[in-house]
N, C-alpha and C. Protein backbone atom coordinates (compact mmCIF):
# COMPACT_ATOMS: atom_id res chain seq x y z
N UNK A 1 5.89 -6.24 13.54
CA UNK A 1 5.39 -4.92 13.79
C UNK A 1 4.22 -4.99 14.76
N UNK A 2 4.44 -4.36 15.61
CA UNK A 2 3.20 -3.62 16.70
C UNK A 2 1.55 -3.10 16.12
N UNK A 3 0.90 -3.26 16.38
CA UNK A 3 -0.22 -1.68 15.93
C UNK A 3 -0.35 -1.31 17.47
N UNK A 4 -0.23 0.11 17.20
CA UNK A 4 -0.53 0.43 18.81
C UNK A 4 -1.87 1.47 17.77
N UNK A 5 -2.91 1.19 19.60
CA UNK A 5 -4.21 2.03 18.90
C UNK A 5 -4.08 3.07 18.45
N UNK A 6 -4.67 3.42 18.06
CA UNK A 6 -4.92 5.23 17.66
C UNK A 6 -3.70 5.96 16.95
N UNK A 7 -3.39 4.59 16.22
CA UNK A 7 -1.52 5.21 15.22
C UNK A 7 -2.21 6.15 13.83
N UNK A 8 -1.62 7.42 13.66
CA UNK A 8 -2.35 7.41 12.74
C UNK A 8 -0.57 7.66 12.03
N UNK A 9 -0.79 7.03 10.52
CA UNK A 9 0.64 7.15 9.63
C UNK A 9 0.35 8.07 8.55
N UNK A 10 1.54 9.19 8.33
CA UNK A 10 1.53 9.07 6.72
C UNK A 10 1.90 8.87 5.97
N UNK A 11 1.75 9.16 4.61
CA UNK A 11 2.07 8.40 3.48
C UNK A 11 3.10 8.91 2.48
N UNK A 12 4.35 8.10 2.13
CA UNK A 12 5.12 8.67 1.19
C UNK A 12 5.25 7.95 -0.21
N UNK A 13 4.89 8.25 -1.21
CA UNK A 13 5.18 7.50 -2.68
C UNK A 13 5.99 7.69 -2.88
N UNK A 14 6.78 6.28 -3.33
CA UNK A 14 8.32 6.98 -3.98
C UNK A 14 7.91 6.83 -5.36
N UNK A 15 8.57 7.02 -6.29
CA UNK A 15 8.69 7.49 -7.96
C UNK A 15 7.94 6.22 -8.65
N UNK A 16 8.27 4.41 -8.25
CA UNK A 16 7.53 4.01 -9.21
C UNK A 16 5.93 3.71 -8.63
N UNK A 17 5.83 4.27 -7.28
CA UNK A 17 4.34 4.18 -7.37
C UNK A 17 3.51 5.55 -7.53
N UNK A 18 4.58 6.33 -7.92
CA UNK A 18 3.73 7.60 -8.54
C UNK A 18 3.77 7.22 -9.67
N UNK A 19 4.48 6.66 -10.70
CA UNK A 19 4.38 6.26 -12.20
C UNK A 19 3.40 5.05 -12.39
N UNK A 20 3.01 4.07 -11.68
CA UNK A 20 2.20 3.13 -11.79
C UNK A 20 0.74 3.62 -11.19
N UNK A 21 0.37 4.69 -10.28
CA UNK A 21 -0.93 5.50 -10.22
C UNK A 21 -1.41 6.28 -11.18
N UNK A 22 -0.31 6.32 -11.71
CA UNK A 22 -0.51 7.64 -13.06
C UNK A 22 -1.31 6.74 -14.38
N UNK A 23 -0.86 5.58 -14.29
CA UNK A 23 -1.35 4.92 -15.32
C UNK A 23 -1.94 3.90 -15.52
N UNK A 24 -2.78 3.82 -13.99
CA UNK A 24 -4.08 3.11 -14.02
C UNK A 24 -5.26 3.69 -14.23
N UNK A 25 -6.42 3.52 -14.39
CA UNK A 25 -7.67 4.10 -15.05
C UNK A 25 -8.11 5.19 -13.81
N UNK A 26 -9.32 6.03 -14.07
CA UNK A 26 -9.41 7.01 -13.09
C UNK A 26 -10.54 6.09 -11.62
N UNK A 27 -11.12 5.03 -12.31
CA UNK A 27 -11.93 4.59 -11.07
C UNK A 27 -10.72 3.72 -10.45
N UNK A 28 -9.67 3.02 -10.64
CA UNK A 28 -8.75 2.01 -10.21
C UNK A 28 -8.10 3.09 -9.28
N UNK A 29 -7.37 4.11 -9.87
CA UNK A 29 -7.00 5.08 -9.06
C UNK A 29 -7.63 5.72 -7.55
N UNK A 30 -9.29 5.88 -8.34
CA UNK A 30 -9.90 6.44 -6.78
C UNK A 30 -9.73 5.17 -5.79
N UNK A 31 -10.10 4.16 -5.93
CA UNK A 31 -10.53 2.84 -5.27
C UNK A 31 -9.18 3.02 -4.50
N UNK A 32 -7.69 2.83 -5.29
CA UNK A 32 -6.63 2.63 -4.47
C UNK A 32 -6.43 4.25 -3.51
N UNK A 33 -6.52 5.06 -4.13
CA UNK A 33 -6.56 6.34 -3.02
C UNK A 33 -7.74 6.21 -2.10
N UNK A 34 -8.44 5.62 -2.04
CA UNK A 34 -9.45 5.67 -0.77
C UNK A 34 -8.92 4.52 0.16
N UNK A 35 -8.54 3.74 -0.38
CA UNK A 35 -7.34 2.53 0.63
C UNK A 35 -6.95 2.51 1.25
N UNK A 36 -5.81 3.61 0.33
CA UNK A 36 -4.73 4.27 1.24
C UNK A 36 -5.20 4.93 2.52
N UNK A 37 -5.91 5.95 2.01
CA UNK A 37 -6.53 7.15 2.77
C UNK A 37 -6.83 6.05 4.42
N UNK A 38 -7.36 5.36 3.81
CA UNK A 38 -8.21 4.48 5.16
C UNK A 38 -6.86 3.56 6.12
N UNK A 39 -6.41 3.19 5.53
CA UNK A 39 -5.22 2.07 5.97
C UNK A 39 -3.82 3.44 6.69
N UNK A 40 -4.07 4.50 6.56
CA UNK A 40 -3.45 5.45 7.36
C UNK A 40 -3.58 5.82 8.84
N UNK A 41 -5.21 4.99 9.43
CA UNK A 41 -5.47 5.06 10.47
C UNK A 41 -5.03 3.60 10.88
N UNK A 42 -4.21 3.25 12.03
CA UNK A 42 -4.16 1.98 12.48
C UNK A 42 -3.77 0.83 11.06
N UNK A 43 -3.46 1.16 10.18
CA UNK A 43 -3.34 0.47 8.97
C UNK A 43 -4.40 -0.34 8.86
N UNK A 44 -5.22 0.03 8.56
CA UNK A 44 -6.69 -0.62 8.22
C UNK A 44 -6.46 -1.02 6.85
N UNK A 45 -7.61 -2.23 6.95
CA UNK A 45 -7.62 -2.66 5.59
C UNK A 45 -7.39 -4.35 5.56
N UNK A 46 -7.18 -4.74 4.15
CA UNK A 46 -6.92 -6.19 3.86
C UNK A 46 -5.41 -6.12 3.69
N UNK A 47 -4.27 -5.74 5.04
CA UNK A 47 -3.25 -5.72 4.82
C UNK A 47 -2.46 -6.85 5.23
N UNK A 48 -1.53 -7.03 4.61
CA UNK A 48 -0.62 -8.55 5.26
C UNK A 48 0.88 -8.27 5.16
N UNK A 49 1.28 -9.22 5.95
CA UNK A 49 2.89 -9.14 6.24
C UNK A 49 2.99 -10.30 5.00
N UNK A 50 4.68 -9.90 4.40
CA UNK A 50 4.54 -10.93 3.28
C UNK A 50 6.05 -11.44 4.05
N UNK A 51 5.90 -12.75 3.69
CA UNK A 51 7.24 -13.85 4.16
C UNK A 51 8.34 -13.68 3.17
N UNK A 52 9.47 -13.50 3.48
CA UNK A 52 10.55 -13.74 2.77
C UNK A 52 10.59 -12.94 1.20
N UNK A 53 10.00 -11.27 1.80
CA UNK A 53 9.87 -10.35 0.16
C UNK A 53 9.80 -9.31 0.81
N UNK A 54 10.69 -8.46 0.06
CA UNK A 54 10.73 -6.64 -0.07
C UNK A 54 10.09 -5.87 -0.57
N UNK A 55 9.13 -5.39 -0.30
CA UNK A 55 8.43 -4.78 0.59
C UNK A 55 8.19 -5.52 1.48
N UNK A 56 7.83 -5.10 2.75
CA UNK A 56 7.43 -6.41 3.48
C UNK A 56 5.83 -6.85 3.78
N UNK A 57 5.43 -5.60 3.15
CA UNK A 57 3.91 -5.28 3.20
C UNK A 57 3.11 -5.08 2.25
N UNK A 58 1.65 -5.61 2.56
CA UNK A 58 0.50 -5.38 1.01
C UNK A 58 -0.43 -4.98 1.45
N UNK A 59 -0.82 -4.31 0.64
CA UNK A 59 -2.70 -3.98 1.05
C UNK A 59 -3.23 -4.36 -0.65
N UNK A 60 -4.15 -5.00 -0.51
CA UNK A 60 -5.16 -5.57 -1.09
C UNK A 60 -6.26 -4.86 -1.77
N UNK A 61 -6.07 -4.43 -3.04
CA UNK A 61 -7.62 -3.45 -3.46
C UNK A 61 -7.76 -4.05 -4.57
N UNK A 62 -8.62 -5.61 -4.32
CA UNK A 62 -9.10 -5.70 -5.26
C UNK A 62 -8.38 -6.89 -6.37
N UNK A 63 -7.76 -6.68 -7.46
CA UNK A 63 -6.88 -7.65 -7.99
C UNK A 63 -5.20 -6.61 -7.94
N UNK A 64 -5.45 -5.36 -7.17
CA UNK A 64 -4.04 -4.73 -7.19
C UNK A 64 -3.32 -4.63 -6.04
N UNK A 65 -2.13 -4.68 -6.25
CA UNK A 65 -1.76 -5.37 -4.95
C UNK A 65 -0.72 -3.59 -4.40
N UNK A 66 -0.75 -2.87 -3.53
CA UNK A 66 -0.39 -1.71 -2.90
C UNK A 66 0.97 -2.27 -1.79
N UNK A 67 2.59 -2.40 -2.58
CA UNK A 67 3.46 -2.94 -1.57
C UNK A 67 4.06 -1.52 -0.94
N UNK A 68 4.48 -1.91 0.05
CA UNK A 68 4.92 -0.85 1.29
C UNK A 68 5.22 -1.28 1.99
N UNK A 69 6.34 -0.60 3.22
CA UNK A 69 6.69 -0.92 4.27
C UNK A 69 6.67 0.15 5.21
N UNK A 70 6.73 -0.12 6.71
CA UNK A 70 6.20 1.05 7.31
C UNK A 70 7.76 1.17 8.30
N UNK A 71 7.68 2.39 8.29
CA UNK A 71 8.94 2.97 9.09
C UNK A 71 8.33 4.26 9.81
N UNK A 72 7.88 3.62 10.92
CA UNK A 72 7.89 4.52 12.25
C UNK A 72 6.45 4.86 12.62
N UNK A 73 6.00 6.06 11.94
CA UNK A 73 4.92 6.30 11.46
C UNK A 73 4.70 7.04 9.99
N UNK A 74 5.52 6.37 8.70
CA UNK A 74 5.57 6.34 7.84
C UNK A 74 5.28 5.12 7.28
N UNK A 75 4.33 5.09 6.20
CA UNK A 75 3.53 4.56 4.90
C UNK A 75 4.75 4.78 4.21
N UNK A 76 5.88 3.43 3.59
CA UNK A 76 6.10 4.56 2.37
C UNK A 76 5.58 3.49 1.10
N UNK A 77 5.03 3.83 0.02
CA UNK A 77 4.37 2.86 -0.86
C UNK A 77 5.45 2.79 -1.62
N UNK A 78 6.14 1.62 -2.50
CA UNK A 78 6.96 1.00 -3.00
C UNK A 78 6.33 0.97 -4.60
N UNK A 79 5.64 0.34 -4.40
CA UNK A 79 4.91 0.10 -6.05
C UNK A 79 3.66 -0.06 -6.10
N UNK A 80 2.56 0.05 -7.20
CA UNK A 80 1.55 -0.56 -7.29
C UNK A 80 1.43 -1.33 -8.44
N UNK A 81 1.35 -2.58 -7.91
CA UNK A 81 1.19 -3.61 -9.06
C UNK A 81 -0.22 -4.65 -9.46
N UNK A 82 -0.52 -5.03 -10.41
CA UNK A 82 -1.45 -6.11 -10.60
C UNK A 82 -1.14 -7.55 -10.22
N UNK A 83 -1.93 -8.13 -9.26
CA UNK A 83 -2.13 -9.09 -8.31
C UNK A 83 -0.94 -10.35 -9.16
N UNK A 84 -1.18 -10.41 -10.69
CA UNK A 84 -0.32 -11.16 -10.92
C UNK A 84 1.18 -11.16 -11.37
N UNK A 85 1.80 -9.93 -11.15
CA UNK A 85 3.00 -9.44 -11.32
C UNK A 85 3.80 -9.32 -9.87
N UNK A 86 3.03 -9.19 -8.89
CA UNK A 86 2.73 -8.41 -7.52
C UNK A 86 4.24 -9.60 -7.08
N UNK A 87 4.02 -11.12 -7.28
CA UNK A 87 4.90 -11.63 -6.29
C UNK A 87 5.92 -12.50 -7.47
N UNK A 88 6.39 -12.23 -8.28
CA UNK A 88 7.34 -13.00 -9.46
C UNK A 88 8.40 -12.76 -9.60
């Protein structure tokens, strides 16, 4: 994937990362919605390409791991998982 400057993306949750936001605590929640929010410009952030795994993408908040893949100028978030579930 490219970054071309000044990309700005947005964001689509599909169902299990609306069910896994729902049922993390309310500060875990803000932390990962301000992430997001930020990683929408130019995909900012502690994001990485992952080798040989679906999603193909992570962003990093912390010990939770935010997988996604980007299609076009679509975010779409896949899951949100804890750092040690994230790659098993």
């Amino acid at each position: 994937m490219r970054k071309i400057s000044n990309m700005t993306y947005t964001v689509q949750l599909l169902p299990d990362a609306v069910k896994a936001i729902e049922k993390l605590s309310p500060d875990v929640r803000r932390r990962i919605i301000g992430k997001v929010e930020r990683m929408q410009e130019n995909l900012a952030g502690d994001v990485k390409r992952l080798t040989n795994y679906s999603p193909e993408y992570r962003l990093r908040v912390g010990d939770w791991r935010v997988l996604f893949e980007v299609e076009e100028t679509v975010i779409v978030i896949y899951d949100i998982i804890h750092r040690s579930k994230a790659y098993g």
